[in-house]
C-alpha atoms as a PDB file:
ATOM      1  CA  UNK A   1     -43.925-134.140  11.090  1.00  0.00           C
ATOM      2  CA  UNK A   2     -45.826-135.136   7.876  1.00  0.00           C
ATOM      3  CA  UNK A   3     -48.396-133.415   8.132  1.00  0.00           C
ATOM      4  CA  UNK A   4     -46.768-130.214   8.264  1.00  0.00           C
ATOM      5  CA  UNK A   5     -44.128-131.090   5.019  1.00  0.00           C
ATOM      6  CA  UNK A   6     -47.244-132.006   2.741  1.00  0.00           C
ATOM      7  CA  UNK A   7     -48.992-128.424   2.083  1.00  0.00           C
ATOM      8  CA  UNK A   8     -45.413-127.189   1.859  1.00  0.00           C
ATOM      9  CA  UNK A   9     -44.469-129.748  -0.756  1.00  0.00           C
ATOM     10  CA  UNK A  10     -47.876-128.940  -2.687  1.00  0.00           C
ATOM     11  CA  UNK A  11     -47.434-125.368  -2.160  1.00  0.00           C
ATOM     12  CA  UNK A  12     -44.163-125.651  -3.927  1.00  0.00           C
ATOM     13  CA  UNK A  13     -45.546-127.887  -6.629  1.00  0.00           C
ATOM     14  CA  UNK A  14     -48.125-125.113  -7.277  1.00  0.00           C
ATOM     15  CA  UNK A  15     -45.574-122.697  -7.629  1.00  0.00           C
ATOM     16  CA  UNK A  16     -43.789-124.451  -9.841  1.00  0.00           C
ATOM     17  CA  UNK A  17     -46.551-125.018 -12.123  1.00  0.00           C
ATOM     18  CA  UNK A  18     -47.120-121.160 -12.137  1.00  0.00           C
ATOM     19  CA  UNK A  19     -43.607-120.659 -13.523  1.00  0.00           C
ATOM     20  CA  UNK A  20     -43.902-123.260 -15.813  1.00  0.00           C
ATOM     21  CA  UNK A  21     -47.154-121.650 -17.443  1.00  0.00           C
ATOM     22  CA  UNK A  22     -45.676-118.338 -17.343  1.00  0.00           C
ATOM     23  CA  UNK A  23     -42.626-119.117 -19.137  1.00  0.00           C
ATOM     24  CA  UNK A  24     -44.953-120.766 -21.893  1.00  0.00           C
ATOM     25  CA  UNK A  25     -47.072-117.533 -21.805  1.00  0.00           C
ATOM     26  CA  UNK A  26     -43.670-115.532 -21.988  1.00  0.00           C
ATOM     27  CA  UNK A  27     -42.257-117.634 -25.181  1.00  0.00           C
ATOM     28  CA  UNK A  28     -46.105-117.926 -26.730  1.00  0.00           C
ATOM     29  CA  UNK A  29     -45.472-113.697 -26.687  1.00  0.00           C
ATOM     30  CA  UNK A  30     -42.152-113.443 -28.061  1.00  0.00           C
ATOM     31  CA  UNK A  31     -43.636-115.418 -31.455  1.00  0.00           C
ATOM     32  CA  UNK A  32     -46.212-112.062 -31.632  1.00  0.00           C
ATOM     33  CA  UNK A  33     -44.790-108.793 -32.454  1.00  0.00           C
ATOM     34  CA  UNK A  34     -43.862-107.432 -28.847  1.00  0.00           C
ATOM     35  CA  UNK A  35     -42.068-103.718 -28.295  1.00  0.00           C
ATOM     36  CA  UNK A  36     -38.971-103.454 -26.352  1.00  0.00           C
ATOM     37  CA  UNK A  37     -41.251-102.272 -23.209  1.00  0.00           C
ATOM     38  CA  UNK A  38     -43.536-105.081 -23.551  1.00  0.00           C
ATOM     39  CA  UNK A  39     -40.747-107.404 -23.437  1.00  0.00           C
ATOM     40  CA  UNK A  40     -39.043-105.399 -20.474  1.00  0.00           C
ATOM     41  CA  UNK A  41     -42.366-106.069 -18.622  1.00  0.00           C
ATOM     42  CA  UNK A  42     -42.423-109.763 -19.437  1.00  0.00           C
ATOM     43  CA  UNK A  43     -38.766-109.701 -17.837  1.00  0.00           C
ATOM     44  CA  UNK A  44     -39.389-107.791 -15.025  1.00  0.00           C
ATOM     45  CA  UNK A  45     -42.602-109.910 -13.975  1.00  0.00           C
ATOM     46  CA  UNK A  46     -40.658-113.258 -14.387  1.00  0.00           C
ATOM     47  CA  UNK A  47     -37.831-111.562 -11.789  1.00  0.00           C
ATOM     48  CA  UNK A  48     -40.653-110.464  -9.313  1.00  0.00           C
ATOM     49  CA  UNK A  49     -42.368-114.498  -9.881  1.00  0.00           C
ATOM     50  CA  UNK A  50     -38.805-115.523  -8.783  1.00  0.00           C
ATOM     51  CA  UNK A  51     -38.583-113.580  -5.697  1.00  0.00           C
ATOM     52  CA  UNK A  52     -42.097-114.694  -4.692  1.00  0.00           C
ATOM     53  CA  UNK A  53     -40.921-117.928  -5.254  1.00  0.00           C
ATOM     54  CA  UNK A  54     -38.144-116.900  -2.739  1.00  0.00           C
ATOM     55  CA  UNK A  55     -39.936-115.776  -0.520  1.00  0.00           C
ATOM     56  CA  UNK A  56     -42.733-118.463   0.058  1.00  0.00           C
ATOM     57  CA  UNK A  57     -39.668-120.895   0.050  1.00  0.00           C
ATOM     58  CA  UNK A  58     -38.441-118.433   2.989  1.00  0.00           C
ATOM     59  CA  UNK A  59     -41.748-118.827   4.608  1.00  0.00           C
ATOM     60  CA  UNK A  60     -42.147-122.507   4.341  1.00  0.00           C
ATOM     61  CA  UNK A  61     -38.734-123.025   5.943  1.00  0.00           C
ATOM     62  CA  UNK A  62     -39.365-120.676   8.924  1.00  0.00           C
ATOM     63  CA  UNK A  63     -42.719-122.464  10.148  1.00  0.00           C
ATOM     64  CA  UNK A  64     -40.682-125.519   9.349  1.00  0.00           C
ATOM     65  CA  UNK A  65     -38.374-124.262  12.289  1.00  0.00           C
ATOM     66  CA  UNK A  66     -41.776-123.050  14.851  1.00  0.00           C
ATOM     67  CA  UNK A  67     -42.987-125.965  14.187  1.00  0.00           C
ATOM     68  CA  UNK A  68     -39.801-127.506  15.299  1.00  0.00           C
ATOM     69  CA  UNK A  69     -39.399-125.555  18.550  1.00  0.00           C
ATOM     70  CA  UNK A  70     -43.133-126.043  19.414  1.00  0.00           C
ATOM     71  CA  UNK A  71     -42.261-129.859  19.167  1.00  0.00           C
ATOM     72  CA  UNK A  72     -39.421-128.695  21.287  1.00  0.00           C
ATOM     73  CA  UNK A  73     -40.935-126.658  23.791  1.00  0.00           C
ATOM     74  CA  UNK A  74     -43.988-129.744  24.078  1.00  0.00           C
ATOM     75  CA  UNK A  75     -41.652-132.522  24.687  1.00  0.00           C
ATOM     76  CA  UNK A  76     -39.809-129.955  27.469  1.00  0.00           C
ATOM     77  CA  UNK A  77     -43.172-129.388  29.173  1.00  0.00           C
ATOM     78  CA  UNK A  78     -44.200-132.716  29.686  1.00  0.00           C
ATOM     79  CA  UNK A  79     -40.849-133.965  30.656  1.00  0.00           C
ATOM     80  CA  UNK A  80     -41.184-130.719  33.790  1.00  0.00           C
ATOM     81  CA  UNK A  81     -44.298-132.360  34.487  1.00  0.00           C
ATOM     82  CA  UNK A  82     -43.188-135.772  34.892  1.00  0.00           C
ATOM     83  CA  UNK A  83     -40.585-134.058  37.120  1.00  0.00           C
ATOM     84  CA  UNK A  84     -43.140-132.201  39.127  1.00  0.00           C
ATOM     85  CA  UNK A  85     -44.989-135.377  39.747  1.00  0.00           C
ATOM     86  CA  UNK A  86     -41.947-136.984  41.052  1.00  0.00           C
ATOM     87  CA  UNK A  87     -41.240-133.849  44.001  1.00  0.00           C
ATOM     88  CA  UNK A  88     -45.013-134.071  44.614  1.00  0.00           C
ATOM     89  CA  UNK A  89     -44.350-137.901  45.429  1.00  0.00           C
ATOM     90  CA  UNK A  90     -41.466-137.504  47.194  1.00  0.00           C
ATOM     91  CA  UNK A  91     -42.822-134.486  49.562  1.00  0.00           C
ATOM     92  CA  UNK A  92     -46.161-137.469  50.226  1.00  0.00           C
ATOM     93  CA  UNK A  93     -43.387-140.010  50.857  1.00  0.00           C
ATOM     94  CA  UNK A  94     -41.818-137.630  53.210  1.00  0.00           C
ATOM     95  CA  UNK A  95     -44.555-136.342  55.289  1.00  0.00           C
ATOM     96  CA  UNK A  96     -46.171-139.885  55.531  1.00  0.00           C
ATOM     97  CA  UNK A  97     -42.848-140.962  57.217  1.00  0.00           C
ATOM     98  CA  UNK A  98     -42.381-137.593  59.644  1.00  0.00           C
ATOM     99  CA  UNK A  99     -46.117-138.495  60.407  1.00  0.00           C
ATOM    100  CA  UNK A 100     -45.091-142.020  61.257  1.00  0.00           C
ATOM    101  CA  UNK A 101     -42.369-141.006  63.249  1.00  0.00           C
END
């Protein structure tokens, strides 16, 4: 439901924000005097921010899906207990009427 897509939605706009400031971080330290290896680092940190980003994304989509099968699995349960009320009604019904004759 909602209230399950909202902190993913935020999460994501979070993350989003952290690239954004990063990348301005990144270009604000290419305008300074940066060695090779300092800008090597500033690559490989932006490629490790991506795969984080990946990865939450990953996350978010696989509670997405539990949450889906608990729905699931909730709507199955009550639906066997529904049914379980019916034998239990039927198996009154029936030994009222053996009773009676």
């Amino acid at each position: 439901g909602k209230s399950l897509l909202a902190p993913s939605e935020e999460a994501l706009r979070w993350e989003q924000e952290d690239q954004l400031q990063m990348k301005q971080e990144a270009l604000k330290l290419k305008n300074k005097n940066l060695t090779d290896e300092q800008i090597e680092m500033l690559k490989l940190n932006e490629e490790l921010v991506g795969q984080r980003d990946q990865e939450l994304n990953d996350i978010m989509k696989n509670l997405t899906d539990i949450h889906e099968m608990f729905t699931d699995l909730s709507a199955m349960v009550i639906s066997q207990g529904t049914m379980l009320d019916r034998v239990d009604q039927n198996i009154t019904k029936a030994h009222d009427s053996v009773s009676r004759g």
